[in-house]
Protein backbone atom coordinates (compact mmCIF):
# COMPACT_ATOMS: atom_id res chain seq x y z
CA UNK A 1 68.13 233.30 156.47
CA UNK A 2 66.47 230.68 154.62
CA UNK A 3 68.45 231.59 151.37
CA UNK A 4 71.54 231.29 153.46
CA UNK A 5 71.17 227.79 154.80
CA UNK A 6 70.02 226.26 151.36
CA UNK A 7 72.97 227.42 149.42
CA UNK A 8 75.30 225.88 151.90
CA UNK A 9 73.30 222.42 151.91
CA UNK A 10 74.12 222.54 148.01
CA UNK A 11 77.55 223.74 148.71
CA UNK A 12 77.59 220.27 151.01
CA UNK A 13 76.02 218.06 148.41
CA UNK A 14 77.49 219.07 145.10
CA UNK A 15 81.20 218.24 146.29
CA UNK A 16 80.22 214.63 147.76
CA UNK A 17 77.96 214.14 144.74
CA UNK A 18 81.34 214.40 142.25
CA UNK A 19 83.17 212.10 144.17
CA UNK A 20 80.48 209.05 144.52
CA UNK A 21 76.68 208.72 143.91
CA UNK A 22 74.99 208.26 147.00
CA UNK A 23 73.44 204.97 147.70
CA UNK A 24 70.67 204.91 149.80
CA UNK A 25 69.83 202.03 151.40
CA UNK A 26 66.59 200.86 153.29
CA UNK A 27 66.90 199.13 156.51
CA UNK A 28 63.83 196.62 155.88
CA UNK A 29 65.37 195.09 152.86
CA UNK A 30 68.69 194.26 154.15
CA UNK A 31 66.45 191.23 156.24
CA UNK A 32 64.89 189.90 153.27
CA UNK A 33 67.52 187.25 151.04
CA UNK A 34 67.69 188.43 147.55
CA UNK A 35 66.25 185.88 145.17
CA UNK A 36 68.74 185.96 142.52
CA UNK A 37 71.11 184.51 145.07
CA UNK A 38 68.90 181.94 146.69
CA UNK A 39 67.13 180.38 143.97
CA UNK A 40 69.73 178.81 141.73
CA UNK A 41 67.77 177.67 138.80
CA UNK A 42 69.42 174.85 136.48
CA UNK A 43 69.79 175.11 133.08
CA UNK A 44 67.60 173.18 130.18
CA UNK A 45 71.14 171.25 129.30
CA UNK A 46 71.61 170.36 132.73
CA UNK A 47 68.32 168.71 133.61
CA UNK A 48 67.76 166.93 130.41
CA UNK A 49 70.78 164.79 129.08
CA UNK A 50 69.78 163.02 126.31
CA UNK A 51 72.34 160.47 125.43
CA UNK A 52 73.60 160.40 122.34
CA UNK A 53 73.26 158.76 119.02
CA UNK A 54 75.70 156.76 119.32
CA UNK A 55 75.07 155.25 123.10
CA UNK A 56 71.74 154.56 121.89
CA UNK A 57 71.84 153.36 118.57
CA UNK A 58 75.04 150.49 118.48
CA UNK A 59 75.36 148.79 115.20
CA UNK A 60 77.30 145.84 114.94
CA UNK A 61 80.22 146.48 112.54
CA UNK A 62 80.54 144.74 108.98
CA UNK A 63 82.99 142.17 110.52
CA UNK A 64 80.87 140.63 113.01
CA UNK A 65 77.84 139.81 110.93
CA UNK A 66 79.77 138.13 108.26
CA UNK A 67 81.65 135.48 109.87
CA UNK A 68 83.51 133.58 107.17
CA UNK A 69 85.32 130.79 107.64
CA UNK A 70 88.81 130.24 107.44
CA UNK A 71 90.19 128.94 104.24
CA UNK A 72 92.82 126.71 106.41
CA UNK A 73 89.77 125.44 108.01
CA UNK A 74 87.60 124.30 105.55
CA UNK A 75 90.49 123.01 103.32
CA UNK A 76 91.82 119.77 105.07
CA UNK A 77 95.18 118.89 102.45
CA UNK A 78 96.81 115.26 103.58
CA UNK A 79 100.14 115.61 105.01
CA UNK A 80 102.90 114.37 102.87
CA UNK A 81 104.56 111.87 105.51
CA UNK A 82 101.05 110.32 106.14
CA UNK A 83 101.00 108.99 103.33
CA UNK A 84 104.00 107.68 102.56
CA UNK A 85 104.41 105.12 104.80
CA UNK A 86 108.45 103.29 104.79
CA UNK A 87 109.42 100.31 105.96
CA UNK A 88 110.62 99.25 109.14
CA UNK A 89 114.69 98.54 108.47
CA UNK A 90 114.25 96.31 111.40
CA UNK A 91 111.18 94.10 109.85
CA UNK A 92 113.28 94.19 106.64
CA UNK A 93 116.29 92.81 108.07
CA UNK A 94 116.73 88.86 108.25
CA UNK A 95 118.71 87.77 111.44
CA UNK A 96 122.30 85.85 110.43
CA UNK A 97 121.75 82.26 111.36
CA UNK A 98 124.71 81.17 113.99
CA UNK A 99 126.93 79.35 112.55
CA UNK A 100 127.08 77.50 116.27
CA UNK A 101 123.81 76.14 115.95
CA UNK A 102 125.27 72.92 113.80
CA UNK A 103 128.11 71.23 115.48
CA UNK A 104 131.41 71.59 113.94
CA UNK A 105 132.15 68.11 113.19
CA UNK A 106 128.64 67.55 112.11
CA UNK A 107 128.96 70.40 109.67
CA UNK A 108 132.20 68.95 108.18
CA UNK A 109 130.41 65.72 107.30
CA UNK A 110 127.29 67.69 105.68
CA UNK A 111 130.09 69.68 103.81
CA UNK A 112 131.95 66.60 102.58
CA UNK A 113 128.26 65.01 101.17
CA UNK A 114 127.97 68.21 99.58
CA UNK A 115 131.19 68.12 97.74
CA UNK A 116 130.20 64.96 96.89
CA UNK A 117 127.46 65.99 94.75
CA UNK A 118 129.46 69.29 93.71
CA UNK A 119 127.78 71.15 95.62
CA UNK A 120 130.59 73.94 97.29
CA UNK A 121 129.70 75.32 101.12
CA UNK A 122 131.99 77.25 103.10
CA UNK A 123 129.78 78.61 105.49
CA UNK A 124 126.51 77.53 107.25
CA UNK A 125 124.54 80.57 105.17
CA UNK A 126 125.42 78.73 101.98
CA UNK A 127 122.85 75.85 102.80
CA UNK A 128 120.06 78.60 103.05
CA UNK A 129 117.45 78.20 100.30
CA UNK A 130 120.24 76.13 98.16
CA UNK A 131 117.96 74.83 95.17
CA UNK A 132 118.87 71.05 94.18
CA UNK A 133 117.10 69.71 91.02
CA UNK A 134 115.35 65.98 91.80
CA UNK A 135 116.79 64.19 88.18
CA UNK A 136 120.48 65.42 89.56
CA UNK A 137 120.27 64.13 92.88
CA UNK A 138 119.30 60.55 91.29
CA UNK A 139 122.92 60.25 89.50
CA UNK A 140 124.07 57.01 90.25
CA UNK A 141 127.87 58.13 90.96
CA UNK A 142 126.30 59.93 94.17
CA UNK A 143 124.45 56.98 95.22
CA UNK A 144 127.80 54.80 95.00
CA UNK A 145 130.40 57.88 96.92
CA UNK A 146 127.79 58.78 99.67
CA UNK A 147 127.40 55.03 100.49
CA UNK A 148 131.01 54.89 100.92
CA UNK A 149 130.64 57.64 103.86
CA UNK A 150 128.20 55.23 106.01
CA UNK A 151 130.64 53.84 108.75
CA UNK A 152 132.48 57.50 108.80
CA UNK A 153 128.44 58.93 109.63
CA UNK A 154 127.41 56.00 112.00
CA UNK A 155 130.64 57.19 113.95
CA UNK A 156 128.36 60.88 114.54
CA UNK A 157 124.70 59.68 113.99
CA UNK A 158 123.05 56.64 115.49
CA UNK A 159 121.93 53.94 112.42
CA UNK A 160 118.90 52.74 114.32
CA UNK A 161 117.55 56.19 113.81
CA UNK A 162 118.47 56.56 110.60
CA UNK A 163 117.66 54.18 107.71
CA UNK A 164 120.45 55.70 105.28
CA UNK A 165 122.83 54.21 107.43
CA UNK A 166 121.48 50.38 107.35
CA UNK A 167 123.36 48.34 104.96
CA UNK A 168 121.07 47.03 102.79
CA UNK A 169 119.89 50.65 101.94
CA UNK A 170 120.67 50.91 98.33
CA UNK A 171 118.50 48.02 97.90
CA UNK A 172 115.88 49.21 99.80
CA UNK A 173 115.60 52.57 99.25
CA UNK A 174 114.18 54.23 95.95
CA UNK A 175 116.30 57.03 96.32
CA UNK A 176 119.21 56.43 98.72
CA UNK A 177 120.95 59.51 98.06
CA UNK A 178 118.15 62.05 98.30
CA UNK A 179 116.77 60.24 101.39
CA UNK A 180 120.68 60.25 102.76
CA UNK A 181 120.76 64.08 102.70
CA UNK A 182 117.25 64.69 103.72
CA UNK A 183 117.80 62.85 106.73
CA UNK A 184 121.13 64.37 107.94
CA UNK A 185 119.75 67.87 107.17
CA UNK A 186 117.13 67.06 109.24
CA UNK A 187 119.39 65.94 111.82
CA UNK A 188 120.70 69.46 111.92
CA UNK A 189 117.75 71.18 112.12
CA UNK A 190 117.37 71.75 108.17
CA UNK A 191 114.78 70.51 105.93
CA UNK A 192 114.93 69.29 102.19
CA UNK A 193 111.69 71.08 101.46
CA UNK A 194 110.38 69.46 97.96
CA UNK A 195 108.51 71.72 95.28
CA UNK A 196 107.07 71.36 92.11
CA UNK A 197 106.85 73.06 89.32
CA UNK A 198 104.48 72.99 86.08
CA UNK A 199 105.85 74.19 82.99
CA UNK A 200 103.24 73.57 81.08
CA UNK A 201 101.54 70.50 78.51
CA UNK A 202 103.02 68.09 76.47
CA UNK A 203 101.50 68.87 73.07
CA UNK A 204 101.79 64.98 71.59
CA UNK A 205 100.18 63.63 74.91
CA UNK A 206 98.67 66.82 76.57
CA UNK A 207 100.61 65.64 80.13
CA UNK A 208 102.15 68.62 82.18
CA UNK A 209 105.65 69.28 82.29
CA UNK A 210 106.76 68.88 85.95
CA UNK A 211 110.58 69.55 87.33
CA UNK A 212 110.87 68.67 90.68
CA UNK A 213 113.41 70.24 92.87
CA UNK A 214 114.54 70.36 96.75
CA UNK A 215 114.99 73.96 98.61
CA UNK A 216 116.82 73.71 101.90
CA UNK A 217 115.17 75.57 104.62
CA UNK A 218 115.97 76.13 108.15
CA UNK A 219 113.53 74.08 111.15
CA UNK A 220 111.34 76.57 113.22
C-alpha cells in the first residue's frame, strides 16, 4: 500500500516539475521590505562632483595681459588743412570807393586842375594812391594856369575858407599850386599825404639824398 501511494506522488511531481520549478515561498517574508529595493545607495560619482580643471583654474588669455596701445593712438600726425591756413577773399578784397561820394561838378573842377598839371583822371579810382613828385608840382606854368581857375572855384568853394582862393596868394604862398590842390582834395574828402624818401649820401658833402613826393589818400 505504501509502495502504491509513493509512486503516484512521483507520478504527480515529475510532470509539474518539467513544466516549471516550484517556488516555494514563506509567508513571514512577504511582510518584511527587501533591502535591495529600499535602500537606494548613491554612487561615488554622484556624491562627490569635483569641478573641473578648467572651472577652477581660469587663466587670463595672452590678449588681456598685454594691452598694447594703439599705434593711431600714440601717433598724433597734424592734419593737412590745419596747417595751411588761406586767406579770407573777403579780408582780401578792397571795397570800390563810390564814385557819388564827390559831387559831380566838384569832380569836374578837380579833373580840370589835374589836366592842368597832366595829370589824366577819368574816374574817381584814378585819384587813389596817385604819386605826385614835390620838384614837379613847383613848375611855374602850373602856378600861372591854376591861378587862372580862381573865380571859376570861388563859384563852388567859399574863399574865406580857403586861402588858395585869396588874390594875393601867389605872393603869399610858398607853394601856391601844391597848397591849391591839397586844399580842394581835402575839400573832397582826400588828402595830399606827403612822404619822404632817403636815397642815400652825397659823397662830396655827406648830406642825404631826399625826393619828396605827395600820395593821395582817401579821409577816414
Amino acid at each position: 500500500m505504501n509502495c502504491d501511494l509513493m509512486s503516484n506522488v512521483e507520478a504527480i511531481v515529475e510532470p509539474m516539475a518539467m513544466d516549471e520549478p516550484m517556488v516555494i515561498v514563506d509567508p513571514m517574508a512577504m511582510d518584511e521590505p527587501i533591502v535591495e529595493e529600499l535602500i537606494v545607495e548613491p554612487t561615488v560619482e554622484e556624491l562627490i562632483v569635483e569641478p573641473t580643471v578648467e572651472e577652477l583654474i581660469v587663466e587670463p588669455t595672452v590678449e588681456e595681459l598685454i594691452v598694447e596701445p594703439i599705434v593711431e593712438e600714440l601717433i598724433v600726425e597734424p592734419i593737412v588743412e590745419e596747417l595751411i591756413v588761406e586767406p579770407i577773399v573777403e579780408e582780401l578784397i578792397v571795397e570800390p570807393i563810390v564814385e557819388d561820394e564827390i559831387d559831380k561838378d566838384n569832380f569836374e573842377l578837380i579833373k580840370e586842375i589835374f589836366t592842368i598839371i597832366n595829370k589824366n583822371i577819368e574816374t574817381y579810382y584814378d585819384l587813389m594812391e596817385m604819386r605826385i613828385d614835390h620838384h614837379y608840382l613847383r613848375q611855374p606854368i602850373f602856378k600861372e594856369k591854376l591861378y587862372d581857375m580862381i573865380p571859376k572855384l570861388k563859384k563852388k568853394y567859399k574863399s574865406h575858407k580857403l586861402t588858395c582862393l585869396h588874390n594875393n596868394s601867389l605872393d603869399k604862398q610858398k607853394f601856391p599850386t601844391i597848397n591849391m590842390i591839397r586844399q580842394i582834395l581835402k575839400c573832397n574828402k582826400l588828402k595830399l599825404t606827403p612822404q619822404i624818401l632817403c636815397k642815400g649820401y652825397n659823397k662830396i658833402n655827406n648830406q642825404k639824398i631826399i625826393e619828396r613826393y605827395y600820395i593821395i589818400k582817401k579821409i577816414v
